[in-house]
PDB file of N, CA and C in Angstrom:
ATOM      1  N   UNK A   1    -135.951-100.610 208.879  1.00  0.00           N
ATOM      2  CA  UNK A   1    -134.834-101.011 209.710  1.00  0.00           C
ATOM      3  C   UNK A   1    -133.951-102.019 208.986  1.00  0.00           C
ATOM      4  N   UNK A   2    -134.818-102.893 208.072  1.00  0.00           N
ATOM      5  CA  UNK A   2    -133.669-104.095 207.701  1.00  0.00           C
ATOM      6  C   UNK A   2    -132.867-103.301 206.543  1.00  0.00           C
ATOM      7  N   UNK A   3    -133.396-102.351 206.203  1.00  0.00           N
ATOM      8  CA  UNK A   3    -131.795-101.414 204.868  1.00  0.00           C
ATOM      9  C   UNK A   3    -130.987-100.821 205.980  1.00  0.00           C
ATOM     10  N   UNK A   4    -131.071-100.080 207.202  1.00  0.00           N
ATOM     11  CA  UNK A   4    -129.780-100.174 207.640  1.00  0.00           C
ATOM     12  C   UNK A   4    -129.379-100.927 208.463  1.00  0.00           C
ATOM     13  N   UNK A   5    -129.739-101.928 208.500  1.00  0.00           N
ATOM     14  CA  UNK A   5    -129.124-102.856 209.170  1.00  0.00           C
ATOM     15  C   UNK A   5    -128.444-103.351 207.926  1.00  0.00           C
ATOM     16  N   UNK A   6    -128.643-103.929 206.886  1.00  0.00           N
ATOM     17  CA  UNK A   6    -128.215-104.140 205.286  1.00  0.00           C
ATOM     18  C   UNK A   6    -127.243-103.013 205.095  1.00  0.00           C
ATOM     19  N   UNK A   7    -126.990-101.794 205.361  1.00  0.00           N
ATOM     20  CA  UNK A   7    -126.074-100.876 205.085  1.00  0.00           C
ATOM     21  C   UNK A   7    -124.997-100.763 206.328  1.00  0.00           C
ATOM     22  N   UNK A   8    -124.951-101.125 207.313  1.00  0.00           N
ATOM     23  CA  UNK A   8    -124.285-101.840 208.337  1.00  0.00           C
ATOM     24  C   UNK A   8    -122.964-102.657 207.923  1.00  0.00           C
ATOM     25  N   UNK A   9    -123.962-103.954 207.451  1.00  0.00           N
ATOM     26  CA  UNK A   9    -123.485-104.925 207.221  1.00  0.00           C
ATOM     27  C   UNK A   9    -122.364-104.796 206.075  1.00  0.00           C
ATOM     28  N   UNK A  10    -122.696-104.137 205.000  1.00  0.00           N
ATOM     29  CA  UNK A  10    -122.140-103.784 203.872  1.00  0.00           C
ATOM     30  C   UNK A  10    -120.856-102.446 204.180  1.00  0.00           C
ATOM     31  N   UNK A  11    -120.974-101.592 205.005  1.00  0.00           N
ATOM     32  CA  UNK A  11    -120.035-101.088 205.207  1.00  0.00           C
ATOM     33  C   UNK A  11    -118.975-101.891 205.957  1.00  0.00           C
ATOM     34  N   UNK A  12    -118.907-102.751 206.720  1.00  0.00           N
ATOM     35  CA  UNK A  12    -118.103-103.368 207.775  1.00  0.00           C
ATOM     36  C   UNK A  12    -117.313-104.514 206.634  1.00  0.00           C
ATOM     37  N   UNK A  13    -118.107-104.546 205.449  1.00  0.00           N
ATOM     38  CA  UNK A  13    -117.428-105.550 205.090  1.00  0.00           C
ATOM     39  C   UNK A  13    -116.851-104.676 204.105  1.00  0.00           C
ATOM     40  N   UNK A  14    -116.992-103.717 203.498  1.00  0.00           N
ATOM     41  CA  UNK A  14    -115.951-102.913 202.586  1.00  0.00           C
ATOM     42  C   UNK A  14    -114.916-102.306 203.488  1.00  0.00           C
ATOM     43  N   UNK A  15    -114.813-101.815 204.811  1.00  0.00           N
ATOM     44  CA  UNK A  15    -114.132-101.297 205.831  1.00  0.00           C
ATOM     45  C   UNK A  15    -113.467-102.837 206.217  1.00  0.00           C
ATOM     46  N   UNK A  16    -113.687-103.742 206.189  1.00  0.00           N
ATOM     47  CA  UNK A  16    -113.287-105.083 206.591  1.00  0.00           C
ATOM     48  C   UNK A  16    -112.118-105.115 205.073  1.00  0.00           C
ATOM     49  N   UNK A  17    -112.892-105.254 203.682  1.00  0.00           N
ATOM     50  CA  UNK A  17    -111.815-105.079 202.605  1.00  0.00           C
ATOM     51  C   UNK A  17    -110.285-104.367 202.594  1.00  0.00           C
ATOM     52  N   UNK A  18    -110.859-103.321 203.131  1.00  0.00           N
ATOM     53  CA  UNK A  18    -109.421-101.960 202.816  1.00  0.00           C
ATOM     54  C   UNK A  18    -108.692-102.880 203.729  1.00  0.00           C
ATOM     55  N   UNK A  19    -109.000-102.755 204.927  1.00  0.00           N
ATOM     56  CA  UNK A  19    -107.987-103.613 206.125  1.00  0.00           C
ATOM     57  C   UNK A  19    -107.215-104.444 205.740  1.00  0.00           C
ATOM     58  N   UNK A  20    -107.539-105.215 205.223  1.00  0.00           N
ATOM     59  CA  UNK A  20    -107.021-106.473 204.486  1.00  0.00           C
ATOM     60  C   UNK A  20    -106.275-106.082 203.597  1.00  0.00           C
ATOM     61  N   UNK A  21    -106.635-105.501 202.664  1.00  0.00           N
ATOM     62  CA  UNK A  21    -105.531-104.934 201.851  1.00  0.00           C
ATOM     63  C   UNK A  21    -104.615-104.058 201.859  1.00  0.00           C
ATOM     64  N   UNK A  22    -104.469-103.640 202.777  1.00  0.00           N
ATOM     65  CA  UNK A  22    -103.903-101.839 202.767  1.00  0.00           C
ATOM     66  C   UNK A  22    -103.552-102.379 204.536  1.00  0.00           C
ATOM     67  N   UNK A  23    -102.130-102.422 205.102  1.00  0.00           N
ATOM     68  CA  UNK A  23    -101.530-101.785 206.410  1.00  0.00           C
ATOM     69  C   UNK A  23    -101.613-100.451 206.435  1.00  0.00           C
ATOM     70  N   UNK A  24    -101.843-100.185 207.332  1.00  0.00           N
ATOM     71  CA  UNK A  24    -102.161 -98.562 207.789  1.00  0.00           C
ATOM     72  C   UNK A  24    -101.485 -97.779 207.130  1.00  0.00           C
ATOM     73  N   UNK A  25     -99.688 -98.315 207.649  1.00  0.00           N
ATOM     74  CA  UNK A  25     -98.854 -97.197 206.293  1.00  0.00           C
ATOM     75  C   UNK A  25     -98.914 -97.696 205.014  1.00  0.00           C
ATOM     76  N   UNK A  26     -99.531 -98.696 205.041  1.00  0.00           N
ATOM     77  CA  UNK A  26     -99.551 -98.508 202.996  1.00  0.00           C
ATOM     78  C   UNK A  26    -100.679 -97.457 202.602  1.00  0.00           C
ATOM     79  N   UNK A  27    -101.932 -97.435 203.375  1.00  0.00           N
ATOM     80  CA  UNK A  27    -103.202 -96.842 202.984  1.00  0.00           C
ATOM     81  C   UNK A  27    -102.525 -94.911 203.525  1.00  0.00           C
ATOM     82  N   UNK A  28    -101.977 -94.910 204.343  1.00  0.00           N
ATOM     83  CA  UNK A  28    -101.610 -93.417 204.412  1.00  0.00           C
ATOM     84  C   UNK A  28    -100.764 -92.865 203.273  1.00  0.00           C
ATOM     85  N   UNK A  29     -99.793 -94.058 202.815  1.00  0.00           N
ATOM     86  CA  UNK A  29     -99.177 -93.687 200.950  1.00  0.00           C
ATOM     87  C   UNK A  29     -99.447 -93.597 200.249  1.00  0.00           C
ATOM     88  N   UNK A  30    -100.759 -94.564 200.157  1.00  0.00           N
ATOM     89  CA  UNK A  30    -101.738 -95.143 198.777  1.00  0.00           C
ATOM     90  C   UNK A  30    -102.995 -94.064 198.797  1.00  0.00           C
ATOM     91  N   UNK A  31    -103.435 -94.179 199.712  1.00  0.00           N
ATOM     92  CA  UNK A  31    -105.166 -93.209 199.734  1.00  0.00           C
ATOM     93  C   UNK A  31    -104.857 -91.979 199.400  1.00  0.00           C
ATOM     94  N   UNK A  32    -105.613 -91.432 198.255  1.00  0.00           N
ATOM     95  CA  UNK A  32    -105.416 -90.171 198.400  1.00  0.00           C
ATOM     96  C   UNK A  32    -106.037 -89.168 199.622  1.00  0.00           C
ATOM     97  N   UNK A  33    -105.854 -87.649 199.183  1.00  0.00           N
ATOM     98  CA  UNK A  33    -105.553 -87.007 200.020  1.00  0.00           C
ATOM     99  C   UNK A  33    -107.108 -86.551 200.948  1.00  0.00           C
ATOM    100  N   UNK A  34    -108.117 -86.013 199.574  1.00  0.00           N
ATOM    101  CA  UNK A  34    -109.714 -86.349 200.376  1.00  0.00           C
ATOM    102  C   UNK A  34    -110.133 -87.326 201.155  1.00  0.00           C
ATOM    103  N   UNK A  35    -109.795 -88.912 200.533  1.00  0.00           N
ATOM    104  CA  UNK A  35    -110.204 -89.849 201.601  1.00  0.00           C
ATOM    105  C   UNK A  35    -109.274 -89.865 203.276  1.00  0.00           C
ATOM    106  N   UNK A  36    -108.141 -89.564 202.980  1.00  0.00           N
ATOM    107  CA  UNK A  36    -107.570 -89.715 204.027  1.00  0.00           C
ATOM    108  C   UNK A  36    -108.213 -88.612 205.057  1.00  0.00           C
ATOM    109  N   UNK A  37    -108.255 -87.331 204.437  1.00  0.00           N
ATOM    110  CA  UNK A  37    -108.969 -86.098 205.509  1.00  0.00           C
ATOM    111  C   UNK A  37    -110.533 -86.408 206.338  1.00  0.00           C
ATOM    112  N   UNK A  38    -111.298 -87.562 205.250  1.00  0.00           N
ATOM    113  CA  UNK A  38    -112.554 -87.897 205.524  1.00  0.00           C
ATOM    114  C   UNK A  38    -112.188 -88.740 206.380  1.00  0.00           C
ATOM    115  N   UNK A  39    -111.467 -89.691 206.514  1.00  0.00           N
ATOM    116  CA  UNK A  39    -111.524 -90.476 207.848  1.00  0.00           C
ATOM    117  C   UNK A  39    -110.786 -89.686 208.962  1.00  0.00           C
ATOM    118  N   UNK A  40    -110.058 -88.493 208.739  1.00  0.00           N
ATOM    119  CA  UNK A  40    -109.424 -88.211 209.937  1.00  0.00           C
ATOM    120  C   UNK A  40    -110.227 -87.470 210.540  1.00  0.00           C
ATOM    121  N   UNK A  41    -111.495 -87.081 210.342  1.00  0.00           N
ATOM    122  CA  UNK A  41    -112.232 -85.772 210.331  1.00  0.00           C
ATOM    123  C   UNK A  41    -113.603 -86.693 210.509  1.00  0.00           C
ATOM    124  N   UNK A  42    -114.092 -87.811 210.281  1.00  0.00           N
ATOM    125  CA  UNK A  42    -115.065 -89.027 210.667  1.00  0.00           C
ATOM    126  C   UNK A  42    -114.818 -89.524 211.903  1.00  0.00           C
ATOM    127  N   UNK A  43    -113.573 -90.134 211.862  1.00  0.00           N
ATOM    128  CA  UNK A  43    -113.208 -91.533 212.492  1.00  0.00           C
ATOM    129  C   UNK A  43    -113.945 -91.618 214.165  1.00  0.00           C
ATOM    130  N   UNK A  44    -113.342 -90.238 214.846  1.00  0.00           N
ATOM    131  CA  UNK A  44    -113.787 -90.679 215.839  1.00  0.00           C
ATOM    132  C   UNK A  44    -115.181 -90.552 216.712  1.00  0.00           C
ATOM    133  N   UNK A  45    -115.950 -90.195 215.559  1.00  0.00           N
ATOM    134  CA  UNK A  45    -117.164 -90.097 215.525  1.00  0.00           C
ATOM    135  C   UNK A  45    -118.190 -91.550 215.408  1.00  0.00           C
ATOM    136  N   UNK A  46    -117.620 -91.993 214.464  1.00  0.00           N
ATOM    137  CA  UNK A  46    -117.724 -93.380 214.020  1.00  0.00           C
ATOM    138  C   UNK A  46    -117.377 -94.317 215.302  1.00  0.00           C
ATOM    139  N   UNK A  47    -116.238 -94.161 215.398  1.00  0.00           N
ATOM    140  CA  UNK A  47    -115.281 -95.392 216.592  1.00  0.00           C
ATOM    141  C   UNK A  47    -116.017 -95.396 217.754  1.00  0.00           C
ATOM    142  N   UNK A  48    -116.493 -94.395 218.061  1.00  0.00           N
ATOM    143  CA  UNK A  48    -116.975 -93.309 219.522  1.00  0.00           C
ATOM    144  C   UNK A  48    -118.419 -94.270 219.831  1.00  0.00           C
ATOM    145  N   UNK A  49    -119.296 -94.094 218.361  1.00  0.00           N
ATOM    146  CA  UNK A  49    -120.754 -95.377 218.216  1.00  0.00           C
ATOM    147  C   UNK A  49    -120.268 -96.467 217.976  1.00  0.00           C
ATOM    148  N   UNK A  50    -119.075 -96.819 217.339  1.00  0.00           N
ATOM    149  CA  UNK A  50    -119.282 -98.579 217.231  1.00  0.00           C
ATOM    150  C   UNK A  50    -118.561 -99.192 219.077  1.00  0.00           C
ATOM    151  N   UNK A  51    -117.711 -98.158 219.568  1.00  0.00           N
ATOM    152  CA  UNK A  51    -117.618 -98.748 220.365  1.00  0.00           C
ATOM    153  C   UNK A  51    -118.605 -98.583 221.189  1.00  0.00           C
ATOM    154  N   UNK A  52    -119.408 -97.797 221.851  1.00  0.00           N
ATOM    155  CA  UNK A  52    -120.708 -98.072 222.726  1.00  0.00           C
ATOM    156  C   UNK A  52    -121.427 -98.903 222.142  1.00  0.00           C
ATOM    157  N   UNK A  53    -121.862 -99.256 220.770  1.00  0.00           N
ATOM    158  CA  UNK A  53    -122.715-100.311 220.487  1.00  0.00           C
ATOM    159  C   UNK A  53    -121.968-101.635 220.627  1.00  0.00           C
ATOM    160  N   UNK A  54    -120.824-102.223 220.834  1.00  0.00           N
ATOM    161  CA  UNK A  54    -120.067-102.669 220.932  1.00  0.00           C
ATOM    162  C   UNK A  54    -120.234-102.906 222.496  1.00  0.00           C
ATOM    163  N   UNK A  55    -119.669-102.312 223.427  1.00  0.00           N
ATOM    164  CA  UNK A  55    -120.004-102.320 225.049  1.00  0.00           C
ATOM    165  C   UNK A  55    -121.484-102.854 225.240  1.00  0.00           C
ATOM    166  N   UNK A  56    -122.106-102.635 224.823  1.00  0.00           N
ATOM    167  CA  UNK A  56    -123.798-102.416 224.579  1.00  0.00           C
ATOM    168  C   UNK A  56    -123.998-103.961 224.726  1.00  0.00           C
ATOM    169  N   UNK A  57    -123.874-104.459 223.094  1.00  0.00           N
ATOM    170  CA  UNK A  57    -123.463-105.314 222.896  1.00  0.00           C
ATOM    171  C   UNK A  57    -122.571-106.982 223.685  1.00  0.00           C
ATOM    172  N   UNK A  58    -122.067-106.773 223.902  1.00  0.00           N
ATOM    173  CA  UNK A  58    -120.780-107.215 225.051  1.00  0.00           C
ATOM    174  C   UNK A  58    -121.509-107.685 226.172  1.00  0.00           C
ATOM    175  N   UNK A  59    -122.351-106.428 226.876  1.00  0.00           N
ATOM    176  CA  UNK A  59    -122.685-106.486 228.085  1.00  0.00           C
ATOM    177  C   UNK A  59    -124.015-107.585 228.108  1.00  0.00           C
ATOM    178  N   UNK A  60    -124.827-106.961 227.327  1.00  0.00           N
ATOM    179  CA  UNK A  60    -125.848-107.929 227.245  1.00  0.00           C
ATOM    180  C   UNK A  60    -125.683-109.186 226.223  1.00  0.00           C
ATOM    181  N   UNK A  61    -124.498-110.048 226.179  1.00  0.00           N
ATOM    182  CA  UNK A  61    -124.428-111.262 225.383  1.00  0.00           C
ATOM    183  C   UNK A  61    -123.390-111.927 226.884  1.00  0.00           C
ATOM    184  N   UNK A  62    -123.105-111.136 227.829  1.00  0.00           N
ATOM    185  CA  UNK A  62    -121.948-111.739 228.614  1.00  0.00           C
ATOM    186  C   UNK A  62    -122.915-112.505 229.587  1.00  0.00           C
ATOM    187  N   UNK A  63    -123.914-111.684 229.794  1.00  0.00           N
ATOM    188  CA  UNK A  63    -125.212-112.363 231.148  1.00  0.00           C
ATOM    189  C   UNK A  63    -125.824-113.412 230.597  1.00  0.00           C
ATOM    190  N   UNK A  64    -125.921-113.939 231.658  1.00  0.00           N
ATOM    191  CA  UNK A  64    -126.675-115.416 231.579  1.00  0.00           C
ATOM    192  C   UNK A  64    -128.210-115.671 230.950  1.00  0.00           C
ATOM    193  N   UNK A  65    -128.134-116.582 230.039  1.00  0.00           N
ATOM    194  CA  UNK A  65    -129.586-116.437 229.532  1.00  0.00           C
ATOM    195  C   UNK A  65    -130.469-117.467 230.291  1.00  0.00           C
ATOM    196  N   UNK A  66    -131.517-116.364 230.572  1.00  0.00           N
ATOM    197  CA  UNK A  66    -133.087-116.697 231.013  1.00  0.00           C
ATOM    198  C   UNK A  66    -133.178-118.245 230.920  1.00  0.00           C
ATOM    199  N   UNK A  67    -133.647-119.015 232.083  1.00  0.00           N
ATOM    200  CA  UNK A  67    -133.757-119.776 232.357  1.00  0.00           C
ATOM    201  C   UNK A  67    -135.570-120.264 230.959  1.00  0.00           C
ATOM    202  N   UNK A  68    -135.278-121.262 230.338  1.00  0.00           N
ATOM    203  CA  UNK A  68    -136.342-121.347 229.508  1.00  0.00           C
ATOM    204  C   UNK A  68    -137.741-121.356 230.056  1.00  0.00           C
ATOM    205  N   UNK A  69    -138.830-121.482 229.554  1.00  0.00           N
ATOM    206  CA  UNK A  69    -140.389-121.200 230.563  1.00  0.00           C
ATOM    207  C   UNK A  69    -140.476-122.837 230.589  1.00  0.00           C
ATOM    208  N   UNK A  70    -141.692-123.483 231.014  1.00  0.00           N
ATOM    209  CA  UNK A  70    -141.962-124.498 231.118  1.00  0.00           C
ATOM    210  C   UNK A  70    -142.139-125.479 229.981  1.00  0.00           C
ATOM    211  N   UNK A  71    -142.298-126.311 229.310  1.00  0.00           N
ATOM    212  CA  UNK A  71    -142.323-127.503 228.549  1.00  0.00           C
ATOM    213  C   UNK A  71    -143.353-126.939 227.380  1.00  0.00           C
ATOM    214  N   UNK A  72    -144.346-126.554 228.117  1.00  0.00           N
ATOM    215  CA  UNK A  72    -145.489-126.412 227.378  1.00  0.00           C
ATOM    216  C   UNK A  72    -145.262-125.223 226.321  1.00  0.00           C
ATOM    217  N   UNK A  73    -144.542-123.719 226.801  1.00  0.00           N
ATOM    218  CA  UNK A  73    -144.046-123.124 226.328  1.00  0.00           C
ATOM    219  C   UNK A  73    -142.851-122.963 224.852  1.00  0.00           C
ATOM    220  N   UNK A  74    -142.114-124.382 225.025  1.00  0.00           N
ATOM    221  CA  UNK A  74    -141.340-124.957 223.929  1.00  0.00           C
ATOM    222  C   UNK A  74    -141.949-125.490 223.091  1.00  0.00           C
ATOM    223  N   UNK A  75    -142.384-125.905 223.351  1.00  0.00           N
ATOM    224  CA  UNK A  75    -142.899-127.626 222.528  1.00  0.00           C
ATOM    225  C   UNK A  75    -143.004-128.508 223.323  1.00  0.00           C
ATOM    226  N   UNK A  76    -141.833-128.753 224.191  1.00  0.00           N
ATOM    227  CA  UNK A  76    -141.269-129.855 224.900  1.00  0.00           C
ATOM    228  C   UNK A  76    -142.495-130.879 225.472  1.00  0.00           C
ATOM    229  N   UNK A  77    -142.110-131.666 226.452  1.00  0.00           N
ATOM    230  CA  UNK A  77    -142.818-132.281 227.345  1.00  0.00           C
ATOM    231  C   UNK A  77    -143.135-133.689 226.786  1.00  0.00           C
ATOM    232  N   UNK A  78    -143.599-134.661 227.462  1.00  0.00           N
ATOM    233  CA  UNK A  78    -143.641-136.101 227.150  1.00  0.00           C
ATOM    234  C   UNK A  78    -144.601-136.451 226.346  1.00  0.00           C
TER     235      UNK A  78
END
């Protein structure tokens, strides 16, 4: 699990790169013609999982976290 989670990470940040460099119409001038067909013919396959993992995501970071267990459970206590 931790290589794709490691291959995750590493795509978002080369997909994070192009962004940065390339506005949409520069990368539709600049990219050639295979890469451009591969994302048009990917994309919403891709978009389709990051956004449910994304919602996924979202939903369970928006709810309130669990009240902690007792003292003893932490460390805590006097």
């Amino acid at each position: 699990m931790a290589d794709t989670s490691q291959q995750l990470l590493e795509a978002m940040e080369a997909f994070d790169a192009v962004a940065s460099e390339l506005t949409p119409e520069a990368a539709l001038e600049q990219l050639d013609e295979t890469s451009l067909q591969m994302f048009w013919r990917d994309w919403p396959h891709i978009s389709s999982w990051a956004g449910s993992l994304w919602r996924q995501l979202n939903q369970e970071l928006a709810e309130p976290a669990s009240p902690a267990g007792d003292d003893s459970e932490t460390g805590g206590g006097d």
